[in-house]
C-alpha atoms as a PDB file:
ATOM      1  CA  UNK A   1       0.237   4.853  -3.469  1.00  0.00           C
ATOM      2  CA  UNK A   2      -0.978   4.216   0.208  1.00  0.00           C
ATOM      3  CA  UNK A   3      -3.300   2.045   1.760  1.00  0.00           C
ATOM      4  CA  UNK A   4      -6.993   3.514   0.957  1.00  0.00           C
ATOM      5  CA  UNK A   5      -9.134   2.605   3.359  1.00  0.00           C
ATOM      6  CA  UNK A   6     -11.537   4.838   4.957  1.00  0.00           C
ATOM      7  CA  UNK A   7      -9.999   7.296   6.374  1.00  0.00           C
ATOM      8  CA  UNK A   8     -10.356   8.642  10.306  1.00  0.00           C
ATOM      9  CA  UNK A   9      -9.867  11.728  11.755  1.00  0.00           C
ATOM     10  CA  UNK A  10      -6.563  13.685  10.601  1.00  0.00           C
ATOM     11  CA  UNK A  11      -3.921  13.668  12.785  1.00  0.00           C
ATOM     12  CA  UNK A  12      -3.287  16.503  15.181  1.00  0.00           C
ATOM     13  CA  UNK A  13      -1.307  19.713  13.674  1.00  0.00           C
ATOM     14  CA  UNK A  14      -2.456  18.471   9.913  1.00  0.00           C
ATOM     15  CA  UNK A  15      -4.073  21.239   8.981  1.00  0.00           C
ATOM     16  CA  UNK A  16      -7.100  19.441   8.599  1.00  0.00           C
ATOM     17  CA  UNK A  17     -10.170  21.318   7.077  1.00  0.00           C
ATOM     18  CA  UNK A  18     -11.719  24.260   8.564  1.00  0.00           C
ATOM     19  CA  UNK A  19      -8.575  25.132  10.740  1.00  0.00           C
ATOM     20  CA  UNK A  20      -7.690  27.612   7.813  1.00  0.00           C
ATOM     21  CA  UNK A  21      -3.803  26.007   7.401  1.00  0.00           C
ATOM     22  CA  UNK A  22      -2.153  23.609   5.208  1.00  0.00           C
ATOM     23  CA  UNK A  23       0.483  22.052   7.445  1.00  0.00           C
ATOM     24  CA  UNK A  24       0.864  25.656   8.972  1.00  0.00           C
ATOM     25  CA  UNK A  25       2.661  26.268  11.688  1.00  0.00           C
ATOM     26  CA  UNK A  26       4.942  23.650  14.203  1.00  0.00           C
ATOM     27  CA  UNK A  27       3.700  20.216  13.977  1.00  0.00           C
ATOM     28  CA  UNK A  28       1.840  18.761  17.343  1.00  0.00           C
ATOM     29  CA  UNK A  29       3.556  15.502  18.624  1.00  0.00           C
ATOM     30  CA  UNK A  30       2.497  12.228  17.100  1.00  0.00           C
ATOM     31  CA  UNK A  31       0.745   9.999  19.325  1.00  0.00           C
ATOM     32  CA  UNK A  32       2.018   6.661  21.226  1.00  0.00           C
ATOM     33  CA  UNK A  33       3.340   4.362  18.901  1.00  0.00           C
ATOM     34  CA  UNK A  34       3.476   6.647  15.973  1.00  0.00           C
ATOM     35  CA  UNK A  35       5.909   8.776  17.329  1.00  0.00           C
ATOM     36  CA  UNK A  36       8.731   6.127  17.712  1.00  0.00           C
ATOM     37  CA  UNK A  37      12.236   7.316  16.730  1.00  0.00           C
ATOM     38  CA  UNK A  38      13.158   5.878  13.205  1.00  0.00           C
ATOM     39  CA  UNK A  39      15.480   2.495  13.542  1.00  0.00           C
ATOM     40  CA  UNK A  40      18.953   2.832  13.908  1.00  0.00           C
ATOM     41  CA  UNK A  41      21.813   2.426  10.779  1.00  0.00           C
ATOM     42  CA  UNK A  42      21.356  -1.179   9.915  1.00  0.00           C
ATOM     43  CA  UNK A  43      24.819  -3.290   9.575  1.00  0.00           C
ATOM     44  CA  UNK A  44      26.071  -2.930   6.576  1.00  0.00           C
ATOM     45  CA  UNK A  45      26.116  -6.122   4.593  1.00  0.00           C
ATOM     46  CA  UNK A  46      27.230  -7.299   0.701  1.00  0.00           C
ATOM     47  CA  UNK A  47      25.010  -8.908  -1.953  1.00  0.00           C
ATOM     48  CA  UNK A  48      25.999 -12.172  -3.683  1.00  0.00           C
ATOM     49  CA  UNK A  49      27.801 -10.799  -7.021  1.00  0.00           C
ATOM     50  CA  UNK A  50      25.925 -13.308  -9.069  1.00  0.00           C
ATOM     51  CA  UNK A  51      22.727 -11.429  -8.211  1.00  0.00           C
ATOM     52  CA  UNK A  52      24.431  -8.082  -9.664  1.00  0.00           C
ATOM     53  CA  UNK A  53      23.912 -10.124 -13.294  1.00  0.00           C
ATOM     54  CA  UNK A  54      20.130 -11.232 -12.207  1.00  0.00           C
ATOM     55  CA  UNK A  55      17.783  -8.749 -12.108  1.00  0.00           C
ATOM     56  CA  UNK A  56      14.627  -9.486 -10.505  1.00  0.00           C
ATOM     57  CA  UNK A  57      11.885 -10.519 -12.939  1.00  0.00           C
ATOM     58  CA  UNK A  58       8.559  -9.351 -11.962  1.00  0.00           C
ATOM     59  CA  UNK A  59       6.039 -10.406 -14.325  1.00  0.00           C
ATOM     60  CA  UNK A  60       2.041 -10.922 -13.376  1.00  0.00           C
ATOM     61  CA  UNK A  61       1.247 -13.755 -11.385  1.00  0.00           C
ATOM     62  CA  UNK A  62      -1.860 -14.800  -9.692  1.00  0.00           C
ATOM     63  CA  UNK A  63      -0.997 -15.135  -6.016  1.00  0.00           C
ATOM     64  CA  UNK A  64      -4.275 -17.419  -4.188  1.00  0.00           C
ATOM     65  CA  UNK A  65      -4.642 -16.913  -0.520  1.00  0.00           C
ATOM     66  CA  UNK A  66      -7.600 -18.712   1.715  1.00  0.00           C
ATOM     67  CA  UNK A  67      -9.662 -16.020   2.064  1.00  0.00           C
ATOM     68  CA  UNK A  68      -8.532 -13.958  -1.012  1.00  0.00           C
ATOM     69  CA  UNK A  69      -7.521 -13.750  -4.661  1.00  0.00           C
ATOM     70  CA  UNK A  70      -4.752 -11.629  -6.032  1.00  0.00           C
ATOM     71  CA  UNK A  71      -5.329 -12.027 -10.050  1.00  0.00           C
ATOM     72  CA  UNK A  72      -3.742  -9.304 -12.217  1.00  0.00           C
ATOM     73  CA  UNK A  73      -6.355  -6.085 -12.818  1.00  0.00           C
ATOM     74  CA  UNK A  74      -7.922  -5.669 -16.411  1.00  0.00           C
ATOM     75  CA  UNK A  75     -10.354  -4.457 -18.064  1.00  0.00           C
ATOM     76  CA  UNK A  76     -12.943  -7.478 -17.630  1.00  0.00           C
ATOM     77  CA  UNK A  77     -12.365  -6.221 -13.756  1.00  0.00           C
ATOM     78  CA  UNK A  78     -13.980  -2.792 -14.738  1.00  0.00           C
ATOM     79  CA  UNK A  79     -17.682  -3.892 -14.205  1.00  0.00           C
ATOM     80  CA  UNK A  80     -17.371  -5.353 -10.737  1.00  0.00           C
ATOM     81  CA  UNK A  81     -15.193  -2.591  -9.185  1.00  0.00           C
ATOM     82  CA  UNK A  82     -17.585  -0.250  -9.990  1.00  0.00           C
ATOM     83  CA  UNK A  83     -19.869  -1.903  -7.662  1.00  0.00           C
ATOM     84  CA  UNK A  84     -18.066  -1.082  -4.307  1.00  0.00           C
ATOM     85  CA  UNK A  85     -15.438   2.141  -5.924  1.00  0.00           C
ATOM     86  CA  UNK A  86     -18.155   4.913  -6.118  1.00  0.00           C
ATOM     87  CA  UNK A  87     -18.060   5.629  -1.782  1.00  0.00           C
ATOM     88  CA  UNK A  88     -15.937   8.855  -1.957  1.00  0.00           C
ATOM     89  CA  UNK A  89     -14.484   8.088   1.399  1.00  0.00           C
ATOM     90  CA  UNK A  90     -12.047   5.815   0.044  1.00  0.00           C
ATOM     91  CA  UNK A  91     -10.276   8.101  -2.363  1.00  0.00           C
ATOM     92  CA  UNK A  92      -9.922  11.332   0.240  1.00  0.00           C
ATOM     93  CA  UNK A  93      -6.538  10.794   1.163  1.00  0.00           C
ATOM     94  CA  UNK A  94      -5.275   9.718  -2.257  1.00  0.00           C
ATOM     95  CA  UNK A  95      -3.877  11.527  -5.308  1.00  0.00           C
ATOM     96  CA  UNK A  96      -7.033   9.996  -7.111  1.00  0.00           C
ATOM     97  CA  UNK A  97     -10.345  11.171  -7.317  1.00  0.00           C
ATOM     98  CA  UNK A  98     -13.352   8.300  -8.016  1.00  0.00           C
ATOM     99  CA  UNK A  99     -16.484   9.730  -8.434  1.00  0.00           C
ATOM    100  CA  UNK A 100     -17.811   7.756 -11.648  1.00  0.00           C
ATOM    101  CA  UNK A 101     -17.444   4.813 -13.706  1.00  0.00           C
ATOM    102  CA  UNK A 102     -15.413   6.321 -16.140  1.00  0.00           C
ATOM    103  CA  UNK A 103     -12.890   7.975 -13.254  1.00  0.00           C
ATOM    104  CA  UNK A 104     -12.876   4.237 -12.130  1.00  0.00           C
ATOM    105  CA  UNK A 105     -12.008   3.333 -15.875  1.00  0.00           C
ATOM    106  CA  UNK A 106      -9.667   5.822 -16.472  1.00  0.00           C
ATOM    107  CA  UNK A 107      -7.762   4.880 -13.187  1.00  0.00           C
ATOM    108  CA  UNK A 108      -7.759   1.268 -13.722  1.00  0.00           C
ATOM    109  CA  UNK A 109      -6.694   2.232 -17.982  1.00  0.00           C
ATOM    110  CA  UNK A 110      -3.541   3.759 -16.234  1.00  0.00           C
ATOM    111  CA  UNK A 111      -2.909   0.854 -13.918  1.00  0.00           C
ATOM    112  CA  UNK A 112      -2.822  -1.132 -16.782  1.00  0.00           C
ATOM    113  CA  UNK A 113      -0.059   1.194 -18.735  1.00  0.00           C
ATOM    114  CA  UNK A 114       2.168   1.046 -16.050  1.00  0.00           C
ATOM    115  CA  UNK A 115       2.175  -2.464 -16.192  1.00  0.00           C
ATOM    116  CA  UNK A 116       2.542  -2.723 -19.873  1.00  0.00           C
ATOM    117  CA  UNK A 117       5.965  -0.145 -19.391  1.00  0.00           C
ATOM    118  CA  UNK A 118       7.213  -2.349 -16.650  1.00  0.00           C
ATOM    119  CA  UNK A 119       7.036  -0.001 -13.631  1.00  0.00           C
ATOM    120  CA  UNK A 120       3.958  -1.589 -11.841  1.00  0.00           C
ATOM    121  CA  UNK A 121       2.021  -4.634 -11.452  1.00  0.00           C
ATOM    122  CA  UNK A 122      -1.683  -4.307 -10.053  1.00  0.00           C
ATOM    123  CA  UNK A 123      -3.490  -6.706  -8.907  1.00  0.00           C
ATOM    124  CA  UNK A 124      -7.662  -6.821  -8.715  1.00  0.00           C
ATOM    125  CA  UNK A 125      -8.442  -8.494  -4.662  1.00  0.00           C
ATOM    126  CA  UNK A 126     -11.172 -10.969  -4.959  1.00  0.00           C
ATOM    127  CA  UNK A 127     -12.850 -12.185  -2.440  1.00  0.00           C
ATOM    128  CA  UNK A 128     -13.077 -15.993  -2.747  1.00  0.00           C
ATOM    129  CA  UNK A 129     -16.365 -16.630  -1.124  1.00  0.00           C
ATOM    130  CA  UNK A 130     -17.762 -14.495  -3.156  1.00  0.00           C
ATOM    131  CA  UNK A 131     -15.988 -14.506  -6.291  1.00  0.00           C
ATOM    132  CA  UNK A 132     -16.137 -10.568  -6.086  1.00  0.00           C
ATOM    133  CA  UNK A 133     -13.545  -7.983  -6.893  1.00  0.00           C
ATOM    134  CA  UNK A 134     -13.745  -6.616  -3.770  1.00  0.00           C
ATOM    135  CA  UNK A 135     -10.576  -3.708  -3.588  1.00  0.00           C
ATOM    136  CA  UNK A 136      -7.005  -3.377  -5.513  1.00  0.00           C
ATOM    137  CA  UNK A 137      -3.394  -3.207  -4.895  1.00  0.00           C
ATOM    138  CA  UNK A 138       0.014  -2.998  -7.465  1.00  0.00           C
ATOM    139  CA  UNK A 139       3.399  -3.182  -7.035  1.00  0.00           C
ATOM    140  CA  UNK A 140       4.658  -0.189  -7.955  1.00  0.00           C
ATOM    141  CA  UNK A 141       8.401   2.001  -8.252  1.00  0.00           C
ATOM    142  CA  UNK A 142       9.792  -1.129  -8.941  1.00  0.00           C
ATOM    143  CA  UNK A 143      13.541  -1.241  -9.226  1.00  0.00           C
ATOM    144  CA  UNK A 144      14.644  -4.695 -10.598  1.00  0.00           C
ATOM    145  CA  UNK A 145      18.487  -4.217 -10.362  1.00  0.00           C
ATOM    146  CA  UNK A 146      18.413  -3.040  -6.575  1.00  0.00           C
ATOM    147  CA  UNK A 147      15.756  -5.930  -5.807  1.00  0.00           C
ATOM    148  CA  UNK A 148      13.314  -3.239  -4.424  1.00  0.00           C
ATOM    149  CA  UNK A 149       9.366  -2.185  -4.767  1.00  0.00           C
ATOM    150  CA  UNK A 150       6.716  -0.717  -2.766  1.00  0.00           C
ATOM    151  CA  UNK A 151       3.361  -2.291  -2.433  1.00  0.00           C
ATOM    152  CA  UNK A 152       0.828   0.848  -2.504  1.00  0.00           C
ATOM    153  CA  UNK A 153      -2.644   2.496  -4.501  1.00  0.00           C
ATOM    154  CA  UNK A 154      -4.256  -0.291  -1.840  1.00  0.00           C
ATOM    155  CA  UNK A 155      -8.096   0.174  -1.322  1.00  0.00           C
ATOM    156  CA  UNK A 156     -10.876  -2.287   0.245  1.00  0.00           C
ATOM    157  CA  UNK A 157     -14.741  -1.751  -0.473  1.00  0.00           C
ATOM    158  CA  UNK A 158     -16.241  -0.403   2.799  1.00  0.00           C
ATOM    159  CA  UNK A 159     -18.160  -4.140   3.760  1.00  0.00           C
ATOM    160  CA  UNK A 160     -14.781  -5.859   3.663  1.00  0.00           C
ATOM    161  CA  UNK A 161     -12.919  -3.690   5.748  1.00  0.00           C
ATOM    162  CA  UNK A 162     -12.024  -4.869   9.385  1.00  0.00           C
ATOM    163  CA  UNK A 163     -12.153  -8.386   7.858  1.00  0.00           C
ATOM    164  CA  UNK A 164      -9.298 -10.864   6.671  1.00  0.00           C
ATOM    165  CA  UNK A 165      -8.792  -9.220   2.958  1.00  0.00           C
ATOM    166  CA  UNK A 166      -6.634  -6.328   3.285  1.00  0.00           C
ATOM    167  CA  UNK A 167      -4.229  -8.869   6.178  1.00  0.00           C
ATOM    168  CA  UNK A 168      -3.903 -11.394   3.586  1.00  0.00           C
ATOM    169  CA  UNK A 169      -3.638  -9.740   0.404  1.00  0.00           C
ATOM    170  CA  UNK A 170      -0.653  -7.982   1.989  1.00  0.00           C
ATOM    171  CA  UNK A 171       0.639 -11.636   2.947  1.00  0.00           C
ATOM    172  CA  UNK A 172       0.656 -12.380  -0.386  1.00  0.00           C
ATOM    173  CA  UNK A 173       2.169  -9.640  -2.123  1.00  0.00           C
ATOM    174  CA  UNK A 174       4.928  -9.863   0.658  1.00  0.00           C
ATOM    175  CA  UNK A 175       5.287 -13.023   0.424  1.00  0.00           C
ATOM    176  CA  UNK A 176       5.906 -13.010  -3.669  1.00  0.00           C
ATOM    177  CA  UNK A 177       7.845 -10.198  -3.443  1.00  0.00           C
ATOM    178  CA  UNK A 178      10.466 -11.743  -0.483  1.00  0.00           C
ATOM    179  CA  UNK A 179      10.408 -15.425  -1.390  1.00  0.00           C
ATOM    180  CA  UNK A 180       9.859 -15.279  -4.830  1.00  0.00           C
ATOM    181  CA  UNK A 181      11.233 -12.247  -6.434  1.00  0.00           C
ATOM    182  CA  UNK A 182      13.907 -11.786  -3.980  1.00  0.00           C
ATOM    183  CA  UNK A 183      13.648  -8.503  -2.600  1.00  0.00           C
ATOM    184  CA  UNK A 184      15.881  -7.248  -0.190  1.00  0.00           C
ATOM    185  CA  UNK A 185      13.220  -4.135   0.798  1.00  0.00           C
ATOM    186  CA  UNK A 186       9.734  -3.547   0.304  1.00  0.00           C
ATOM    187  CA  UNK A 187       8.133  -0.363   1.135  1.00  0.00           C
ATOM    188  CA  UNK A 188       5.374   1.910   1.856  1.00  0.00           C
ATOM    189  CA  UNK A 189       4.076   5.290   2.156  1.00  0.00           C
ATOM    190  CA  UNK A 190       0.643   7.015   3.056  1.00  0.00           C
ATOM    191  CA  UNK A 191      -0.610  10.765   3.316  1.00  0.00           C
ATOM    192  CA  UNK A 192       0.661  11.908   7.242  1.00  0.00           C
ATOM    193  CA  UNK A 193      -3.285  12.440   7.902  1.00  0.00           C
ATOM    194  CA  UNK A 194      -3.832   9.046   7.188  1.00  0.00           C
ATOM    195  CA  UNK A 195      -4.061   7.755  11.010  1.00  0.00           C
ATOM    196  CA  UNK A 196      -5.244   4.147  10.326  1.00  0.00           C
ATOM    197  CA  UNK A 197      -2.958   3.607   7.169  1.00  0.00           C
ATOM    198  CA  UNK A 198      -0.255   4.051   9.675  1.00  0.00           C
ATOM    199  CA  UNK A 199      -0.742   2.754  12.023  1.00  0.00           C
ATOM    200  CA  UNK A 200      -2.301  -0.493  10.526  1.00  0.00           C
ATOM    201  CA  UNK A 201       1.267  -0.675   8.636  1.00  0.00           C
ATOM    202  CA  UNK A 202       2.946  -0.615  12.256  1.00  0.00           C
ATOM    203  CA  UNK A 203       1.002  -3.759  13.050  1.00  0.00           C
ATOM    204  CA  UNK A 204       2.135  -5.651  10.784  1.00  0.00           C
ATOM    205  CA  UNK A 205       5.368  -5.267  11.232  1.00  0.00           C
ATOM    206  CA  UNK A 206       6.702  -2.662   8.600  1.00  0.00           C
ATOM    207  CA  UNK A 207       8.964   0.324  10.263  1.00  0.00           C
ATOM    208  CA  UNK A 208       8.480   3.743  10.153  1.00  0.00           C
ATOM    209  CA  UNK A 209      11.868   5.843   8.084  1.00  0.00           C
ATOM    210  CA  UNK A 210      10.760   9.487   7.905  1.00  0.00           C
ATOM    211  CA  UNK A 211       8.762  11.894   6.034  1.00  0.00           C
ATOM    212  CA  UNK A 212       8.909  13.904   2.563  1.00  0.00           C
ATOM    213  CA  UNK A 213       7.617  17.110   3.460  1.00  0.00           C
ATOM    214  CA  UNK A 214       5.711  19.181   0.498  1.00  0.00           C
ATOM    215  CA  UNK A 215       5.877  15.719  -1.257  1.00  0.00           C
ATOM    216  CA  UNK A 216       2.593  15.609  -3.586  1.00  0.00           C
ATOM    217  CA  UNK A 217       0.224  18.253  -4.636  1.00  0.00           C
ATOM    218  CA  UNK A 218      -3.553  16.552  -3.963  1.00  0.00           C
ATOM    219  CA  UNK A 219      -6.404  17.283  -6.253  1.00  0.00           C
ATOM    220  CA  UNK A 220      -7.760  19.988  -3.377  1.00  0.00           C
ATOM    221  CA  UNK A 221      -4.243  22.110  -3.916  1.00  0.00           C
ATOM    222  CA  UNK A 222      -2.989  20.816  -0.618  1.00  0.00           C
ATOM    223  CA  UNK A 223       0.553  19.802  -0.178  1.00  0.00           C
ATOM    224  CA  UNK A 224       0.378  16.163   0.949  1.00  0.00           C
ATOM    225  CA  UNK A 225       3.316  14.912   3.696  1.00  0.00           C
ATOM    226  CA  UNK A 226       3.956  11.236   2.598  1.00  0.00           C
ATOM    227  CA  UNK A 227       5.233   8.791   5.150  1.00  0.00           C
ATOM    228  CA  UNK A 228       7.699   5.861   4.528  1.00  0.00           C
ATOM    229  CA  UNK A 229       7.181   2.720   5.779  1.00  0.00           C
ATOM    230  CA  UNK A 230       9.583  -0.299   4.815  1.00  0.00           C
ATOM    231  CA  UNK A 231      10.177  -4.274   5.737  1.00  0.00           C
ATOM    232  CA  UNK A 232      13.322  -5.655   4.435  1.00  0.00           C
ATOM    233  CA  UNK A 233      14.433  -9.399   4.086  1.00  0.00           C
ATOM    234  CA  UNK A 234      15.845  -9.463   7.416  1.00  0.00           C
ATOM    235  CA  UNK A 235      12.894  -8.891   8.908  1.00  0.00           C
ATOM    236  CA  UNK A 236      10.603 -10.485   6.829  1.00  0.00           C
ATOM    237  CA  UNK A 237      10.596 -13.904   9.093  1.00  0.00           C
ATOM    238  CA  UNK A 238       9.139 -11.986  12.022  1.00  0.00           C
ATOM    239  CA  UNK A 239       6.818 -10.129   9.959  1.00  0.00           C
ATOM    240  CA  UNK A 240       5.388 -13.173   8.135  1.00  0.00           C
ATOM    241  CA  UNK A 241       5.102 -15.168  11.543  1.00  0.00           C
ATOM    242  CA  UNK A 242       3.333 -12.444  12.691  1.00  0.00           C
ATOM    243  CA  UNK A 243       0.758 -11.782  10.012  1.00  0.00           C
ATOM    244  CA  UNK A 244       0.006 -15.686   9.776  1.00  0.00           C
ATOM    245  CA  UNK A 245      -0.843 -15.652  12.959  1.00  0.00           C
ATOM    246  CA  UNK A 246      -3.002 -12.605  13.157  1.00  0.00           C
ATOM    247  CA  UNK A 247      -5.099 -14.534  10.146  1.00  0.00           C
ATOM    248  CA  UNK A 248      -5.213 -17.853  11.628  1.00  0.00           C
ATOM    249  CA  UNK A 249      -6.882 -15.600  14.890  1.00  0.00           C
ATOM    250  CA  UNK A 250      -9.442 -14.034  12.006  1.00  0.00           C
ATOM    251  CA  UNK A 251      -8.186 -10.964  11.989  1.00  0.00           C
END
């Protein structure tokens, strides 16, 4: 549901561990460029009404990027993820918890069922150079008549983080979903203590809407704040020129 990446330290007033709250007491501000007031009312503008009769039609695709893969995730997938999964770090600040292969295969077994009912797509990232599955991603809360979905349950083995995967696999999936599918919004959302996950959605480009307060119960008991993120078709342009350009830098 977030981007899964190894966690830093949680932000200030989160009622991180050993400060005896959970979200207790008022909030301590958000620093710099997370604390930017949510975008104004967008104009308000009309769909064609031949698009009212065409639902989007997400089905699973392979999407092939330069430095990535996207293929869609299955069981043959199972043996390879297990190889960079197991680091508990990645799964702190998620609704999941991976300590074993057969967490791993229950979690990808459920991926898999929410593609088969139509509500997600997930997608296995391999790393070209290697031919390894090196992290995962889905489409998920996909809403085919209002030509929405949010790209989330995104995780990156520890050796290919800071690199070019997690920049382009989100290229691709944006890209699909915008000039393929047609979406008119894609979204986001991450656990508030999730600093990077934030702010690495700022940078490229998606906008910060607000937060659901009391929004998940986590394995631990605590009551998880999830933060929305979105990018709609309007901005898409400027978001795609700058993510191409961040990759063709190597970032």
């Amino acid at each position: 549901m977030e981007d899964l990446r190894t966690p830093t330290r949680p932000l200030p007033g989160a009622g991180g561990p050993g400060d005896g709250s959970v979200g207790l007491g008022p909030p301590a501000p958000l620093p710099d460029a997370l604390s930017a007031p949510p975008p104004p009312v967008p104009t308000v503008r009309f769909v064609d009404p031949a698009e009212l009769a065409r639902p989007m039609t997400v089905e699973p695709v392979t999407l092939e990027g330069r430095v990535v893969r996207l293929e869609p995730l299955g069981p043959d997938h199972l043996d390879g993820l297990a190889e960079v999964a197991l680091d508990p770090a990645l799964w702190t600040l998620t609704a999941a918890r991976i300590h074993s292969r057969e967490d791993l295969d229950r979690w990808l077994a459920d991926a898999v069922r929410g593609r088969e009912a139509g509500t997600e797509l997930p997608f296995a990232t391999i790393d070209r150079a290697s031919g390894r599955p090196v992290g995962s991603s889905r489409y998920l809360n996909i809403d085919r008549r209002n030509r929405r979905l949010e790209i989330g349950w995104t995780w990156v083995a520890p050796a290919w983080q800071r690199t070019a995967v997690n920049s382009e696999a989100k290229l691709l999936m944006l890209e699909h979903a915008f000039e393929r599918l047609g979406c008119h919004r894609v979204e986001f959302k991450t656990d508030s203590r999730n600093e990077r996950s934030r702010r690495a959605l700022l940078r490229i480009g998606a906008r910060q809407e607000g937060i659901f307060r009391n929004h998940v119960v986590m394995p631990d008991g605590r009551l998880r704040h999830s933060v929305y993120f979105s990018i709609t078709d309007e901005e898409w342009p400027a978001v795609a020129a700058g993510l191409r350009a961040g990759l063709a830098r190597g970032r």
